[in-house]
PDB file of N, CA and C in Angstrom:
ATOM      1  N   UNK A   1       0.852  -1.173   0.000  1.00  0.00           N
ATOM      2  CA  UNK A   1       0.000   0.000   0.000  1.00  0.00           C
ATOM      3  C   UNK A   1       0.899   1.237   0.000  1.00  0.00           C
ATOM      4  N   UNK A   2       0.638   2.111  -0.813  1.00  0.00           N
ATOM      5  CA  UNK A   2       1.728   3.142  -0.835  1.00  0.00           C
ATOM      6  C   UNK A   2       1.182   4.452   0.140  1.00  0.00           C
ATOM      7  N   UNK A   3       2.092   5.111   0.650  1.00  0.00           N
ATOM      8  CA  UNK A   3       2.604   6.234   1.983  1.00  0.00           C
ATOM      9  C   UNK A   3       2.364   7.326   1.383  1.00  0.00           C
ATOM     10  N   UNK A   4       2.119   7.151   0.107  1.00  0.00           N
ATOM     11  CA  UNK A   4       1.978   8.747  -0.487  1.00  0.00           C
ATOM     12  C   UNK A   4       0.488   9.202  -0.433  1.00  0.00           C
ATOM     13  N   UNK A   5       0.791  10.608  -0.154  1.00  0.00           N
ATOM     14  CA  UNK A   5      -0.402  11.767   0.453  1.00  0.00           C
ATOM     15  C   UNK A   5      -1.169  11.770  -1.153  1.00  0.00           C
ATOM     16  N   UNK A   6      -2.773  11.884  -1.351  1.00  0.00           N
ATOM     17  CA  UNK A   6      -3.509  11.706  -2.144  1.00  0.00           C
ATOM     18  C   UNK A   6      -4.514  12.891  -1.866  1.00  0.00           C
ATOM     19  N   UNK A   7      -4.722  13.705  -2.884  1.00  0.00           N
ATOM     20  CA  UNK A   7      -5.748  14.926  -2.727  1.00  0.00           C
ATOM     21  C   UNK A   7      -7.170  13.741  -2.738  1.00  0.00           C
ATOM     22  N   UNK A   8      -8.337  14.042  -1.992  1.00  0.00           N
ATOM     23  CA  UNK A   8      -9.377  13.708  -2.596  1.00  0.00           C
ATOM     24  C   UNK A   8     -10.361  14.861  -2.349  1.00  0.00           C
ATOM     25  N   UNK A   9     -11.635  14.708  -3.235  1.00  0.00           N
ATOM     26  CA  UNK A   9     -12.632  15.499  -2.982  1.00  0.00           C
ATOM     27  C   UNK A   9     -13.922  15.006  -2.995  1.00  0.00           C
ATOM     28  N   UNK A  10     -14.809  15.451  -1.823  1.00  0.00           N
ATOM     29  CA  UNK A  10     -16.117  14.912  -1.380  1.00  0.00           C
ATOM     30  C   UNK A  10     -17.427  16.372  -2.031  1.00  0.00           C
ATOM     31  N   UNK A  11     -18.438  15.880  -2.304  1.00  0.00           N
ATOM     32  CA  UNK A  11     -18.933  17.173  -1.676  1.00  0.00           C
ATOM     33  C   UNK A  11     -20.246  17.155  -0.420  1.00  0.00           C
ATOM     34  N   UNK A  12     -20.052  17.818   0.175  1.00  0.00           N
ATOM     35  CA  UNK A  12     -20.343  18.102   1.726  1.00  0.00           C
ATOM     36  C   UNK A  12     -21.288  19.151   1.602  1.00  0.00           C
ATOM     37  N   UNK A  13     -22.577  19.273   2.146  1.00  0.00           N
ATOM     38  CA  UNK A  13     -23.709  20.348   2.610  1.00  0.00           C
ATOM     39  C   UNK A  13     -22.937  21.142   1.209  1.00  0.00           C
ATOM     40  N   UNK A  14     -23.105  20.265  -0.109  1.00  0.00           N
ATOM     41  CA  UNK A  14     -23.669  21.579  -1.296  1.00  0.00           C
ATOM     42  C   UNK A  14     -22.456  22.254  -1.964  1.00  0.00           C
ATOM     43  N   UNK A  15     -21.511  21.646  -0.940  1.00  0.00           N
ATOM     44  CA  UNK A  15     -20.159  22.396  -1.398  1.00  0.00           C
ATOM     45  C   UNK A  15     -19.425  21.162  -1.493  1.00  0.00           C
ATOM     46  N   UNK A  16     -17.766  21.579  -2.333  1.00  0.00           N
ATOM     47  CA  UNK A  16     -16.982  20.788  -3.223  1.00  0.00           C
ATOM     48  C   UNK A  16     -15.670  20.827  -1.477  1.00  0.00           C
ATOM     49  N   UNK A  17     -15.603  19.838  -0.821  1.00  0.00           N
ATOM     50  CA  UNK A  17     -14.294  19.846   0.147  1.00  0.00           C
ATOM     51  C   UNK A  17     -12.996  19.036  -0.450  1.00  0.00           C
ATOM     52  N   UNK A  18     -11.748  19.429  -0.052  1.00  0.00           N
ATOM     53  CA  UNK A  18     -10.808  18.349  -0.536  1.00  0.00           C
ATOM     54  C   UNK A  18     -10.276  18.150   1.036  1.00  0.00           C
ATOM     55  N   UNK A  19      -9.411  17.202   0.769  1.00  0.00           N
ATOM     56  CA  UNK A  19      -8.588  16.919   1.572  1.00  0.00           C
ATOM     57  C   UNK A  19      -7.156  16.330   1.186  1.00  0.00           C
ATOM     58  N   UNK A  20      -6.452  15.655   1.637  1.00  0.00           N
ATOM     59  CA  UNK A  20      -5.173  15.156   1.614  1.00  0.00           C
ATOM     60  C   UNK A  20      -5.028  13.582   2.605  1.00  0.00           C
ATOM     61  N   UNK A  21      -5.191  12.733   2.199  1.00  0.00           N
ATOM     62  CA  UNK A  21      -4.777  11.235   3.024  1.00  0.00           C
ATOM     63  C   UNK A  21      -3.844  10.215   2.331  1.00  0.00           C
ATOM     64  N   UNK A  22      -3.314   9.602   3.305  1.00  0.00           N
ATOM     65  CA  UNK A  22      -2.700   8.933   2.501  1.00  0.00           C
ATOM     66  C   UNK A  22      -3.257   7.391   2.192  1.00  0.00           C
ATOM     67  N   UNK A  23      -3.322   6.324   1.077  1.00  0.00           N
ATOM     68  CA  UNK A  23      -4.070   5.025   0.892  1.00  0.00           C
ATOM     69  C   UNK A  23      -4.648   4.355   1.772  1.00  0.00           C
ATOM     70  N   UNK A  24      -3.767   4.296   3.155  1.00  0.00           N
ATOM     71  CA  UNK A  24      -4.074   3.476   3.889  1.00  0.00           C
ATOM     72  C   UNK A  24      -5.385   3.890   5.061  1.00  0.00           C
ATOM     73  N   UNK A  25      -5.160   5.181   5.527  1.00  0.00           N
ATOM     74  CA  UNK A  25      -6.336   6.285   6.117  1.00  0.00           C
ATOM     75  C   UNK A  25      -7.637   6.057   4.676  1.00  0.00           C
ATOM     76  N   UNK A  26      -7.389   6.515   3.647  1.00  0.00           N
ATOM     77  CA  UNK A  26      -8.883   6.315   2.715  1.00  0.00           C
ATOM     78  C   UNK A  26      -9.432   5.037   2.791  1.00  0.00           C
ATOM     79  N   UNK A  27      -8.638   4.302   2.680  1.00  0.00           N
ATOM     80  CA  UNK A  27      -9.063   2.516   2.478  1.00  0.00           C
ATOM     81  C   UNK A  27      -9.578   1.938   3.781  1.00  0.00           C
ATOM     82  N   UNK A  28      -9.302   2.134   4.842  1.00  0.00           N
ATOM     83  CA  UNK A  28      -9.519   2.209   6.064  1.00  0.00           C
ATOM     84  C   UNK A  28     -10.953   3.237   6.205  1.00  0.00           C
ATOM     85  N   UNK A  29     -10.774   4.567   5.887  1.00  0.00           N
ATOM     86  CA  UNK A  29     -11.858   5.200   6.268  1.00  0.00           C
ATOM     87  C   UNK A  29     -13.598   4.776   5.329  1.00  0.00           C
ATOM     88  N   UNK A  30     -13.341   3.848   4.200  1.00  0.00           N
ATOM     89  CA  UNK A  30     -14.184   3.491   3.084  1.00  0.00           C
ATOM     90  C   UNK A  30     -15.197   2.747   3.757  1.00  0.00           C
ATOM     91  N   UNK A  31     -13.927   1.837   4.460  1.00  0.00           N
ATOM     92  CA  UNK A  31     -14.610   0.632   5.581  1.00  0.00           C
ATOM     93  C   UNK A  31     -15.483   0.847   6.715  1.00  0.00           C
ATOM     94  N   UNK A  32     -14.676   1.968   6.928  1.00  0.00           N
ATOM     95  CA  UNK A  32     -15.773   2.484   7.960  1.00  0.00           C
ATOM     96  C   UNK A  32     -17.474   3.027   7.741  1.00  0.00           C
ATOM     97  N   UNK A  33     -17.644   3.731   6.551  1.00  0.00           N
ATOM     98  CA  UNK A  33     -18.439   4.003   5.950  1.00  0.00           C
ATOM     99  C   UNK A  33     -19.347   2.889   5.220  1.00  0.00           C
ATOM    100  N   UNK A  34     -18.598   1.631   4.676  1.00  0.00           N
ATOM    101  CA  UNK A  34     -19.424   0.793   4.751  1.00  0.00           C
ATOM    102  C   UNK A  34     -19.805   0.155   5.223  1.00  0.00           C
ATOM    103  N   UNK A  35     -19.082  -0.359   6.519  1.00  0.00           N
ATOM    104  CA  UNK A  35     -19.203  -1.101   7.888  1.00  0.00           C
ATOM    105  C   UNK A  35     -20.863  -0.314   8.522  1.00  0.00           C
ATOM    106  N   UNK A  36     -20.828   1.240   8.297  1.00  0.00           N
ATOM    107  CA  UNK A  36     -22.026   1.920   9.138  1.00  0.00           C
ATOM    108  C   UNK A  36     -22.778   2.250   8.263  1.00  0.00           C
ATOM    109  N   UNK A  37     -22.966   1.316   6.845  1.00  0.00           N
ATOM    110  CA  UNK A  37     -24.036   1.426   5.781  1.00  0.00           C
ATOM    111  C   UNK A  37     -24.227   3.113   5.212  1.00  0.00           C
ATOM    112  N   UNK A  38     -23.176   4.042   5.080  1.00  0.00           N
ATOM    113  CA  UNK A  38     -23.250   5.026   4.701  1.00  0.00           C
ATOM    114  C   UNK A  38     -22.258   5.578   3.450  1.00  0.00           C
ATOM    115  N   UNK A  39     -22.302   6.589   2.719  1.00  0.00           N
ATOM    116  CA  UNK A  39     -21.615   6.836   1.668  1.00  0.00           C
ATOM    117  C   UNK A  39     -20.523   7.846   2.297  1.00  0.00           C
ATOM    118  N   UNK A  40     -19.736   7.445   2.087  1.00  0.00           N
ATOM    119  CA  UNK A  40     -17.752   8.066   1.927  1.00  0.00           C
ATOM    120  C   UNK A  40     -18.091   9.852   2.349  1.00  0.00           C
ATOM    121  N   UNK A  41     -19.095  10.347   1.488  1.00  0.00           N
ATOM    122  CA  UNK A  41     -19.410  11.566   1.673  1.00  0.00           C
ATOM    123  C   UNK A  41     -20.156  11.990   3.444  1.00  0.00           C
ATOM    124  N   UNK A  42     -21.082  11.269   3.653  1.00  0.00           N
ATOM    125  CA  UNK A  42     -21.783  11.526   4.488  1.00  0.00           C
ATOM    126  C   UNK A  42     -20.849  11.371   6.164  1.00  0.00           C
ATOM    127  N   UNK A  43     -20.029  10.459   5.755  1.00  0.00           N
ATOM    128  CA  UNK A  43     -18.705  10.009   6.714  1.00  0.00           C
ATOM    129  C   UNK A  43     -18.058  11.469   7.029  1.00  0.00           C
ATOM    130  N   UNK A  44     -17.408  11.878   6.136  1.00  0.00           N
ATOM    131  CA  UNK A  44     -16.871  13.331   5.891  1.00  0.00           C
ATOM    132  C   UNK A  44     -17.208  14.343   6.529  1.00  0.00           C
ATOM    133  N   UNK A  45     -18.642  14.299   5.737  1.00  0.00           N
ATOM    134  CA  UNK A  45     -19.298  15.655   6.639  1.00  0.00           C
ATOM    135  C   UNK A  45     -19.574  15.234   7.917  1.00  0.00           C
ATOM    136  N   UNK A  46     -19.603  14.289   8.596  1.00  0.00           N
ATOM    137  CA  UNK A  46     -20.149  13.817  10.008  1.00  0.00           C
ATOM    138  C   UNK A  46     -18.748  14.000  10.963  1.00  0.00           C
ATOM    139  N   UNK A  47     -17.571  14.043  10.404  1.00  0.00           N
ATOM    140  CA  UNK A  47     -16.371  14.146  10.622  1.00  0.00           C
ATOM    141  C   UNK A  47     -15.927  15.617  10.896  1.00  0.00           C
ATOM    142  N   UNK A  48     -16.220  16.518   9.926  1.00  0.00           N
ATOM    143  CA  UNK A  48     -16.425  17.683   9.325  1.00  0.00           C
ATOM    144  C   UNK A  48     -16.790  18.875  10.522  1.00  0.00           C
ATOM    145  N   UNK A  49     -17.822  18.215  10.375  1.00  0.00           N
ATOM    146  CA  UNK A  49     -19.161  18.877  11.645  1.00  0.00           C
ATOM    147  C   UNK A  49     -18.733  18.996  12.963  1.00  0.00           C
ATOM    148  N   UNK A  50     -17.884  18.349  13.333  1.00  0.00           N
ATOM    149  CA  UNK A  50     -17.439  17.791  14.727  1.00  0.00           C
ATOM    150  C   UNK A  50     -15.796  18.483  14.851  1.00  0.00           C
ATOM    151  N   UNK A  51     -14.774  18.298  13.920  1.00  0.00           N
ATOM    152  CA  UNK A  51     -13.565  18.909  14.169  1.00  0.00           C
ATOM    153  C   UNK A  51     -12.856  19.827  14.260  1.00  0.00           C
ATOM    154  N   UNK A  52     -12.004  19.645  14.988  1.00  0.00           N
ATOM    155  CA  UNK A  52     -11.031  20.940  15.471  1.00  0.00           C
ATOM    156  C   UNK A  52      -9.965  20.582  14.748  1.00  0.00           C
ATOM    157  N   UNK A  53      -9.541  21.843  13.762  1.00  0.00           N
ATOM    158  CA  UNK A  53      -8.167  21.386  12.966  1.00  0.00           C
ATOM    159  C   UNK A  53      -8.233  21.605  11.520  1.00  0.00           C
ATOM    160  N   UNK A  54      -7.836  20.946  11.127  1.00  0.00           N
ATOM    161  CA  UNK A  54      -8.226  20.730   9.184  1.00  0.00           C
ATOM    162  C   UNK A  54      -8.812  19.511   8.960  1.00  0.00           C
ATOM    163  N   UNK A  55      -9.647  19.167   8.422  1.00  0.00           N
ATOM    164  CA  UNK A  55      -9.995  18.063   7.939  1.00  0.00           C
ATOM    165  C   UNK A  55      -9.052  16.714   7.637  1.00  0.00           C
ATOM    166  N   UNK A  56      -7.982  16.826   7.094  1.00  0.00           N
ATOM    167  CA  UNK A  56      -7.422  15.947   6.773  1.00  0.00           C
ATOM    168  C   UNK A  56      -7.026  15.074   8.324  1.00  0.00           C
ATOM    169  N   UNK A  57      -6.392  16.282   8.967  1.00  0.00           N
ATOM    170  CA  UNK A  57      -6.219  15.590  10.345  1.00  0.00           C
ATOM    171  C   UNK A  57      -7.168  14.920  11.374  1.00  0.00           C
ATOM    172  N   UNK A  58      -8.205  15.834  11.157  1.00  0.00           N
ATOM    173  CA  UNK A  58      -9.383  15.116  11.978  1.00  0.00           C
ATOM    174  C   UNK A  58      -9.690  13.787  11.488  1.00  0.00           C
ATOM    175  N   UNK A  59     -10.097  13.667  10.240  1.00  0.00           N
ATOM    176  CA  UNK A  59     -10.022  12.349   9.386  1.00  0.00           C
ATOM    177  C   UNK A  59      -9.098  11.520  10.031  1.00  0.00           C
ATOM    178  N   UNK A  60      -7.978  11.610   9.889  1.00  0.00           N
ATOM    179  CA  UNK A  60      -6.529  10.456  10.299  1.00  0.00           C
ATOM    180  C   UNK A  60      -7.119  10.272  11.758  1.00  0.00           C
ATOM    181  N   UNK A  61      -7.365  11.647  12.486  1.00  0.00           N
ATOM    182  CA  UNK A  61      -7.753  11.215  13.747  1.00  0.00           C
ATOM    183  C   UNK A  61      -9.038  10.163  14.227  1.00  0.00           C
ATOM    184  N   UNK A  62      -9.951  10.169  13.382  1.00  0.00           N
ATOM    185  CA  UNK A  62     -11.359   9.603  12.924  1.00  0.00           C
ATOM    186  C   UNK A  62     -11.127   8.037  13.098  1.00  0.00           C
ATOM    187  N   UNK A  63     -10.013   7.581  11.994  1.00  0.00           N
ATOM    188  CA  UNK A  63      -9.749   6.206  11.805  1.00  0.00           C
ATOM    189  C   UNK A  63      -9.290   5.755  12.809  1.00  0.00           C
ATOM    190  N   UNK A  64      -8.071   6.394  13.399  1.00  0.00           N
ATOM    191  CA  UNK A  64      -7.561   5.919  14.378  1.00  0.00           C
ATOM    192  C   UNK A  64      -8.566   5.577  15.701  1.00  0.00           C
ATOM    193  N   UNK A  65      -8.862   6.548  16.009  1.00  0.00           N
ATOM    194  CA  UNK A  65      -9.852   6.185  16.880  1.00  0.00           C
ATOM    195  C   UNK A  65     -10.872   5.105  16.691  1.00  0.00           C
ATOM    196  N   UNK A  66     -11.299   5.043  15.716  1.00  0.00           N
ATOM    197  CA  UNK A  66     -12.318   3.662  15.260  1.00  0.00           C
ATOM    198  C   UNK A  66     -11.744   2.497  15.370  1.00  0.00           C
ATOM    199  N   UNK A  67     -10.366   2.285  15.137  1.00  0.00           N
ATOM    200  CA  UNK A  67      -9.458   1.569  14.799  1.00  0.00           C
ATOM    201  C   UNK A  67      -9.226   0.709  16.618  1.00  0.00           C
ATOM    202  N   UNK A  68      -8.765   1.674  17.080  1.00  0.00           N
ATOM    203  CA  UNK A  68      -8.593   1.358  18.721  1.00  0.00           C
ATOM    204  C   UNK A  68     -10.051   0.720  19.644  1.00  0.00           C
ATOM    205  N   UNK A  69     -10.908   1.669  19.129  1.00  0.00           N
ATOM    206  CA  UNK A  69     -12.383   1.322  19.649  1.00  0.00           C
ATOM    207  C   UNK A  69     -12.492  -0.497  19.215  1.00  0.00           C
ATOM    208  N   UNK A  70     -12.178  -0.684  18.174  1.00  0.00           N
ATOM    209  CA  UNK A  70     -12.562  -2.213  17.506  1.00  0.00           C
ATOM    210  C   UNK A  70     -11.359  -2.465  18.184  1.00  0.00           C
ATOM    211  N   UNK A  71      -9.962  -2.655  17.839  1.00  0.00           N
ATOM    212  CA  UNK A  71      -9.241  -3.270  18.845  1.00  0.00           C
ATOM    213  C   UNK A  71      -9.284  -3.587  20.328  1.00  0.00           C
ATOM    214  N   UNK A  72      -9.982  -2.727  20.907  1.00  0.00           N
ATOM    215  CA  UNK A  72     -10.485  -2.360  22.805  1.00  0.00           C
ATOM    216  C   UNK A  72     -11.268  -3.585  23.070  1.00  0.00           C
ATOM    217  N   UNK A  73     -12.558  -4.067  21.698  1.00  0.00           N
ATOM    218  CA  UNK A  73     -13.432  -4.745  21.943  1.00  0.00           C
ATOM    219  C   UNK A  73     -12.687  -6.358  22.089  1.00  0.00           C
ATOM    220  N   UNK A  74     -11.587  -6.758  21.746  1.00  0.00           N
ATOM    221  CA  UNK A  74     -10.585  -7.882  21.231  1.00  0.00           C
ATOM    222  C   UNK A  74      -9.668  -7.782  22.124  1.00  0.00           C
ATOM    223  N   UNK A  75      -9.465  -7.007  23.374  1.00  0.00           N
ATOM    224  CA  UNK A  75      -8.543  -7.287  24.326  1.00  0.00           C
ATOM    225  C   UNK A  75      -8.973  -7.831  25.790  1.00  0.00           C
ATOM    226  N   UNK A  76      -8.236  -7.925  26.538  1.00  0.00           N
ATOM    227  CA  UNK A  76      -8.603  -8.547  27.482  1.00  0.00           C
ATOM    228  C   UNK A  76      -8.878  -7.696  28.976  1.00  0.00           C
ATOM    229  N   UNK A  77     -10.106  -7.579  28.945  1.00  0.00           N
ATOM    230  CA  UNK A  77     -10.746  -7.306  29.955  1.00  0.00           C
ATOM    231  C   UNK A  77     -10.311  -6.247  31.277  1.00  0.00           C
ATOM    232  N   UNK A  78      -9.418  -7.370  31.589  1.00  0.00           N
ATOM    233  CA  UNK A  78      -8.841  -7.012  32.946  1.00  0.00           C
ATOM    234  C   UNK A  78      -7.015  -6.718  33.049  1.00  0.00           C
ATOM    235  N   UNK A  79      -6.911  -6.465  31.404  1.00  0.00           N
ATOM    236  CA  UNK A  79      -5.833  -5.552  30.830  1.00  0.00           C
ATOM    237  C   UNK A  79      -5.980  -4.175  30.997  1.00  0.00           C
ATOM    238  N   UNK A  80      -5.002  -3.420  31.520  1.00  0.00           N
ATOM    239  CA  UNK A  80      -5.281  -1.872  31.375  1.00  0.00           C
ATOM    240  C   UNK A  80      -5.476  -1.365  29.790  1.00  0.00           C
ATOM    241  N   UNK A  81      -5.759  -0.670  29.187  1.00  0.00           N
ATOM    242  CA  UNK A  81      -5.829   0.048  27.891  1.00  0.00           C
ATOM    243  C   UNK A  81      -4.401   0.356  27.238  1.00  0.00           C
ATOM    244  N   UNK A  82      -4.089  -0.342  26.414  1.00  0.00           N
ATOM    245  CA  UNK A  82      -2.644   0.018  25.771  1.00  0.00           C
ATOM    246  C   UNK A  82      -1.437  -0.538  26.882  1.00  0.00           C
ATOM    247  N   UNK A  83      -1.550  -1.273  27.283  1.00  0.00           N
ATOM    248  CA  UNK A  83      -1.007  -2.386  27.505  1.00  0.00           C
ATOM    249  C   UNK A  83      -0.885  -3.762  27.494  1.00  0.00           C
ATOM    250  N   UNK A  84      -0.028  -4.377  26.332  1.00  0.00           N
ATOM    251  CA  UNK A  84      -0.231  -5.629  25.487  1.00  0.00           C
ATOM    252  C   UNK A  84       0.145  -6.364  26.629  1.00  0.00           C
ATOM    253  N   UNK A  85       0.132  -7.635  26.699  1.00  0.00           N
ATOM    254  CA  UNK A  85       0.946  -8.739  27.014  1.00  0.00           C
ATOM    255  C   UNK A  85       2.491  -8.859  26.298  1.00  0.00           C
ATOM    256  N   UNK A  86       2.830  -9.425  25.987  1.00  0.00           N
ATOM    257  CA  UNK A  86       4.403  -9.554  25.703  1.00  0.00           C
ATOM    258  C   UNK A  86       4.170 -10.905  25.310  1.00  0.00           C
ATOM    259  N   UNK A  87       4.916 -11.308  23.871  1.00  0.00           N
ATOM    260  CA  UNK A  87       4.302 -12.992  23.575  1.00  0.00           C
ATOM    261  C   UNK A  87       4.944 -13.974  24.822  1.00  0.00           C
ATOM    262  N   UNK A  88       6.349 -13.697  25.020  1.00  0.00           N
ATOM    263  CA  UNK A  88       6.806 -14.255  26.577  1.00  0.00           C
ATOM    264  C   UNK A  88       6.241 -13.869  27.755  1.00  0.00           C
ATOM    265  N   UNK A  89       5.542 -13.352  28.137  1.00  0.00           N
ATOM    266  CA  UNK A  89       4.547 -12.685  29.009  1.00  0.00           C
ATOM    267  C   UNK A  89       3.638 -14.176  28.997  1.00  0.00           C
ATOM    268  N   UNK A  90       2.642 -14.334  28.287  1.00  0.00           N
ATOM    269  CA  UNK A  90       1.988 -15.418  27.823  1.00  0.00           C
ATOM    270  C   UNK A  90       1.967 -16.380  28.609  1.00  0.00           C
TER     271      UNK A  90
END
């Protein structure tokens, strides 16, 4: 998957927005949008509506956070938050 930054453009409440992500944030953020039965656009503006910053960043910030939320659900319980086990730990 390539690291390089990608203009895209949505349009949002009527107007034309761009942004800047790189493959792996869009491809990731697509999922999300189809995971919550909604279109790429509507993701955006729901993103949009809510951030502090530029868009592009809030976005990166968007995934990530979704990203951790689904990982949180796959850890163990009575693990603190962001603290793995260690495979020798085990």
């Amino acid at each position: 998957m390539s690291s390089d930054v990608r203009k895209r453009s949505v349009t949002i409440a009527g107007h034309r927005t761009s942004f800047s992500l790189e493959d792996a944030f869009w491809s990731e953020l697509q999922g999300i949008a189809t995971r919550r039965d909604m279109a790429i656009a509507e993701l955006v503006a729901e993103v949009d509506e809510g951030r502090d910053g530029n868009l592009s960043s809030a976005l990166r910030l968007y995934v990530l956070a979704n990203l951790q939320g689904r990982l949180g659900r796959d850890r163990d319980p009575d693990m603190p938050s962001g603290h793995e086990e260690a495979p020798e730990d085990q």
